[in-house]
N, C-alpha and C. Protein backbone atom coordinates (compact mmCIF):
# COMPACT_ATOMS: atom_id res chain seq x y z
N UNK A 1 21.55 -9.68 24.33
CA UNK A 1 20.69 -9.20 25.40
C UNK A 1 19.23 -9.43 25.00
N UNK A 2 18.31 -10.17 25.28
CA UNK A 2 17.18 -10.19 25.66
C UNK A 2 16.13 -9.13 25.90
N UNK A 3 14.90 -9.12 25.51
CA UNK A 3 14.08 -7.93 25.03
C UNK A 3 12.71 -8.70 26.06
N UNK A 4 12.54 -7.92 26.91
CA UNK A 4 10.73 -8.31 27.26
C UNK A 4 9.81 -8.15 26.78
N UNK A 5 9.15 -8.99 26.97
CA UNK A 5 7.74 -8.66 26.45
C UNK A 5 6.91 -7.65 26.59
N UNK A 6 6.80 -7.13 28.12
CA UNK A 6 6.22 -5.86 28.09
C UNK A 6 6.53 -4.69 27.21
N UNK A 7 8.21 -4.71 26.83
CA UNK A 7 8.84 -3.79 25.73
C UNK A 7 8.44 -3.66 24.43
N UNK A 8 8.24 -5.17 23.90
CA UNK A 8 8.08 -4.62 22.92
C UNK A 8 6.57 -4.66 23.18
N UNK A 9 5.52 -4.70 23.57
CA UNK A 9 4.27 -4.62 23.77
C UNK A 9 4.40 -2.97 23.98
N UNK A 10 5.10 -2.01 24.75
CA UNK A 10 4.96 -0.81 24.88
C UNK A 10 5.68 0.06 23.09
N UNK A 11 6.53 -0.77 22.71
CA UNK A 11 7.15 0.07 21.46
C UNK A 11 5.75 -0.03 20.33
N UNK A 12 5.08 -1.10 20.44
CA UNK A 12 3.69 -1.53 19.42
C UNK A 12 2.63 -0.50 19.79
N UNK A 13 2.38 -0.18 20.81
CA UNK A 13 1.42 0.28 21.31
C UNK A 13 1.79 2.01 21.21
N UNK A 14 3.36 2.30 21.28
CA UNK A 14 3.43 3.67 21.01
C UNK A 14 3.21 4.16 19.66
N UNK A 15 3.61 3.05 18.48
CA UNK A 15 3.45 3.38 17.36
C UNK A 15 1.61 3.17 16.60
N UNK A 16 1.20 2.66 17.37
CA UNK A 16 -0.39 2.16 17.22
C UNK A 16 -1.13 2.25 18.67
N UNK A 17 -1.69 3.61 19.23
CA UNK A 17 -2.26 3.19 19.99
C UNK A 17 -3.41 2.73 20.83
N UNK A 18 -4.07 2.50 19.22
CA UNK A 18 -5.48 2.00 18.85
C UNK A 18 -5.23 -0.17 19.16
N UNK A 19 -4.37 -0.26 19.23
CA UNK A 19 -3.88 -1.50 19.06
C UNK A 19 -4.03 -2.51 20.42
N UNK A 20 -4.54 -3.80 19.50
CA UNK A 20 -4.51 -4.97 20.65
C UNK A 20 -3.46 -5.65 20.50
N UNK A 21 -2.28 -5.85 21.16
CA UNK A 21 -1.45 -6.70 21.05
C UNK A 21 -1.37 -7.72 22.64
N UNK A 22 -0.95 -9.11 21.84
CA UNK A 22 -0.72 -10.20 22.53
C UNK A 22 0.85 -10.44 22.07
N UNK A 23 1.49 -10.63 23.42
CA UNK A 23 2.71 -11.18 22.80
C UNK A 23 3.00 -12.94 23.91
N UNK A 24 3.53 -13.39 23.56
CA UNK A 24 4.19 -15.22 23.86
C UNK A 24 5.41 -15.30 23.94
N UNK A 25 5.72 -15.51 25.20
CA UNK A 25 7.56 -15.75 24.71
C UNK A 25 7.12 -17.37 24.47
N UNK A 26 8.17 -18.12 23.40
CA UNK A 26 7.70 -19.40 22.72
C UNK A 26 9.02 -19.97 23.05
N UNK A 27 10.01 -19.28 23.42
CA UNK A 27 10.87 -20.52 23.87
C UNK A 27 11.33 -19.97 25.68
N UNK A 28 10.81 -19.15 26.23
CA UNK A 28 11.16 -18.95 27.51
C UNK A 28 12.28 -18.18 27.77
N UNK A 29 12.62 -17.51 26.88
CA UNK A 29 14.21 -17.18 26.84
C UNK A 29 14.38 -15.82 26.58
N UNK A 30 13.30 -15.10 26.13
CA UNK A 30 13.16 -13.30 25.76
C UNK A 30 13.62 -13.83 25.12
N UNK A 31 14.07 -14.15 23.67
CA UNK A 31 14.50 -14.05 22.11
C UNK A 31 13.47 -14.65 21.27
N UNK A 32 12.86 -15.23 21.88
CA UNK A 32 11.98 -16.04 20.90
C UNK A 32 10.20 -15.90 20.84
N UNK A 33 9.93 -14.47 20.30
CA UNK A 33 8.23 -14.44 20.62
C UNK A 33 7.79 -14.51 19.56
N UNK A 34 5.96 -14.60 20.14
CA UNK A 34 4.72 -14.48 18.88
C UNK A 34 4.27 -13.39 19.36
N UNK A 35 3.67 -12.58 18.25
CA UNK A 35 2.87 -11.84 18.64
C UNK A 35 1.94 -11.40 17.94
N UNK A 36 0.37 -11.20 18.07
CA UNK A 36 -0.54 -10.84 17.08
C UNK A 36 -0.99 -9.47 17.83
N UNK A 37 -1.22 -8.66 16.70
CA UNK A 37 -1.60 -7.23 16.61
C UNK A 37 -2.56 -6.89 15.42
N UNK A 38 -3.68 -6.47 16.23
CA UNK A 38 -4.81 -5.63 15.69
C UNK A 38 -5.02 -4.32 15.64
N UNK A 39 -4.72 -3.06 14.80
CA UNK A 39 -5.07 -2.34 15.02
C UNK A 39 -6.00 -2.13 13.22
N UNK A 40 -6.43 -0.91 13.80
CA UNK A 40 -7.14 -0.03 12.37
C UNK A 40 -5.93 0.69 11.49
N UNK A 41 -4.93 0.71 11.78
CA UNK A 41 -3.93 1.34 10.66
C UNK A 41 -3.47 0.01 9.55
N UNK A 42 -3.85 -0.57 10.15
CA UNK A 42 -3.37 -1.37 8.94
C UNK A 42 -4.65 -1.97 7.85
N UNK A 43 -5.54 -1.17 8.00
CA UNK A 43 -6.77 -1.64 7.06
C UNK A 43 -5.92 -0.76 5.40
N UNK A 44 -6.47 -1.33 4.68
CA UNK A 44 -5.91 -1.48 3.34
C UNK A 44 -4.51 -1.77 2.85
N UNK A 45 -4.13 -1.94 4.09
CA UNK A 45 -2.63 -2.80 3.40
C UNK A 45 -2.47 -4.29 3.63
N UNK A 46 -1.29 -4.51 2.95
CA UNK A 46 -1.04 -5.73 2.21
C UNK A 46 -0.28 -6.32 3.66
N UNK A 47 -0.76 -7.61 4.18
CA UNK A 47 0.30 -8.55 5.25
C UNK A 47 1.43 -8.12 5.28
N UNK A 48 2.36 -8.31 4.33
CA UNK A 48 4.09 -7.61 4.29
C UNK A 48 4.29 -6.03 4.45
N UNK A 49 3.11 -4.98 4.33
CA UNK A 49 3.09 -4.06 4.70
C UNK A 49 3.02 -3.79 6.34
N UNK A 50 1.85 -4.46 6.42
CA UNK A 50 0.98 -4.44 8.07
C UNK A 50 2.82 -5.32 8.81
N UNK A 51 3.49 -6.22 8.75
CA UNK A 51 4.78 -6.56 9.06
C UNK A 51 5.95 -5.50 9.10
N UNK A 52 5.96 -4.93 8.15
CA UNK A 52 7.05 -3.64 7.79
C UNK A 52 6.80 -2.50 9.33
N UNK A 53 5.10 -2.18 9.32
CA UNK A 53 5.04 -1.29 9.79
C UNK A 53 5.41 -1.73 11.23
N UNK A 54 4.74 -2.76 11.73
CA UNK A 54 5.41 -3.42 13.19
C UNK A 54 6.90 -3.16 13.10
N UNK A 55 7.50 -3.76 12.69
CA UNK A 55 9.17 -3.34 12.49
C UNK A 55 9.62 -2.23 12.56
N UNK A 56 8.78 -1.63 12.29
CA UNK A 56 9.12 -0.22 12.18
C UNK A 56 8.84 0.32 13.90
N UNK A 57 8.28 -0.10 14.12
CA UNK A 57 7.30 0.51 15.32
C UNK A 57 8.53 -0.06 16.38
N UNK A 58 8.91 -1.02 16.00
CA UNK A 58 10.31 -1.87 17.26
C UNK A 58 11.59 -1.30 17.16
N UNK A 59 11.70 0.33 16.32
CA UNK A 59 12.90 1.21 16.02
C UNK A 59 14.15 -0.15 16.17
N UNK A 60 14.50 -0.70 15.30
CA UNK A 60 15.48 -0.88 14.82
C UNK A 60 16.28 -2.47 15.82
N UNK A 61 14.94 -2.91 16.80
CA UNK A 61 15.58 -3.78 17.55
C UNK A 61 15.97 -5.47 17.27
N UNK A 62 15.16 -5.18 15.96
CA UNK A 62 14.76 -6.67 15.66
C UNK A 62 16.12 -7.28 14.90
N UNK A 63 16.56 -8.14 15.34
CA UNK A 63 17.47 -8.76 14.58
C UNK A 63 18.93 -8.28 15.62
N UNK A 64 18.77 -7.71 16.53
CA UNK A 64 19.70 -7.26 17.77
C UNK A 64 19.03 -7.82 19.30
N UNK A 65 18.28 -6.72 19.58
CA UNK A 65 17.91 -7.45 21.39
C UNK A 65 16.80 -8.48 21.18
N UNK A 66 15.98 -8.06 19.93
CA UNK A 66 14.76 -9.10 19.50
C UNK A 66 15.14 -9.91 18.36
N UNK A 67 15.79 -11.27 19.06
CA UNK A 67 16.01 -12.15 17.81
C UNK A 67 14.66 -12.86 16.66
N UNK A 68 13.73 -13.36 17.31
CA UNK A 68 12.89 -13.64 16.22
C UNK A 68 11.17 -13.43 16.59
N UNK A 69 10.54 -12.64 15.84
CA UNK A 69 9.23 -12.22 16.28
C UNK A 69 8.61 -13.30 14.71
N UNK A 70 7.67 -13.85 15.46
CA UNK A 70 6.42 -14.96 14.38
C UNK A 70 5.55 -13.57 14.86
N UNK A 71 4.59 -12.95 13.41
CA UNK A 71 3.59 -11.81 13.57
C UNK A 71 2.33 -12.32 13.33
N UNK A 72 1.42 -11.95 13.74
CA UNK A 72 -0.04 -11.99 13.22
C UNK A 72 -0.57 -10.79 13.13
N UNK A 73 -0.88 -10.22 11.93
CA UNK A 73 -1.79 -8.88 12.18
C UNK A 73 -2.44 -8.85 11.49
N UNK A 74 -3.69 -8.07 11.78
CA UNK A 74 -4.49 -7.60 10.79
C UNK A 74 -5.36 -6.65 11.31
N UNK A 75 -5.99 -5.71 10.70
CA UNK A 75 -6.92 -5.29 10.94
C UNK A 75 -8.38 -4.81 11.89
N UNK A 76 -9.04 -5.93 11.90
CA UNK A 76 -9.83 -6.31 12.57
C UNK A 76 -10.32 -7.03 13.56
């Protein structure tokens, strides 16, 4: 099953809601997005952290309704 974009744009935004997120579906298909996210919680952590915490924020969907998310985040 297939995950929208607006979804996970609302699961990012509940867990950060200081946050700019852009999301792309990249193959047209809901399984396949990009998405870059800016917020201020992720100032002093490490890329694979600022990743963890997105994942976290998508309770458990990734790798089930969300087959593959490409991330960009940072900070600023």
């Amino acid at each position: 099953m297939a995950m929208a974009a607006a979804d996970i744009e609302t699961l990012i935004k509940q867990a950060f809601p200081d946050a700019k997120v852009d999301i792309q579906d990249l193959a047209g298909d809901g399984d396949h997005y990009a998405a870059t996210v800016v917020t201020t919680a992720f100032a002093g952590k490490s890329r694979v952290q600022q990743h963890q915490m997105v994942y976290a924020a998508l309770k458990g969907k990734m790798g089930g309704e969300l087959h593959a998310l490409a991330l960009t985040t940072s900070a600023t």
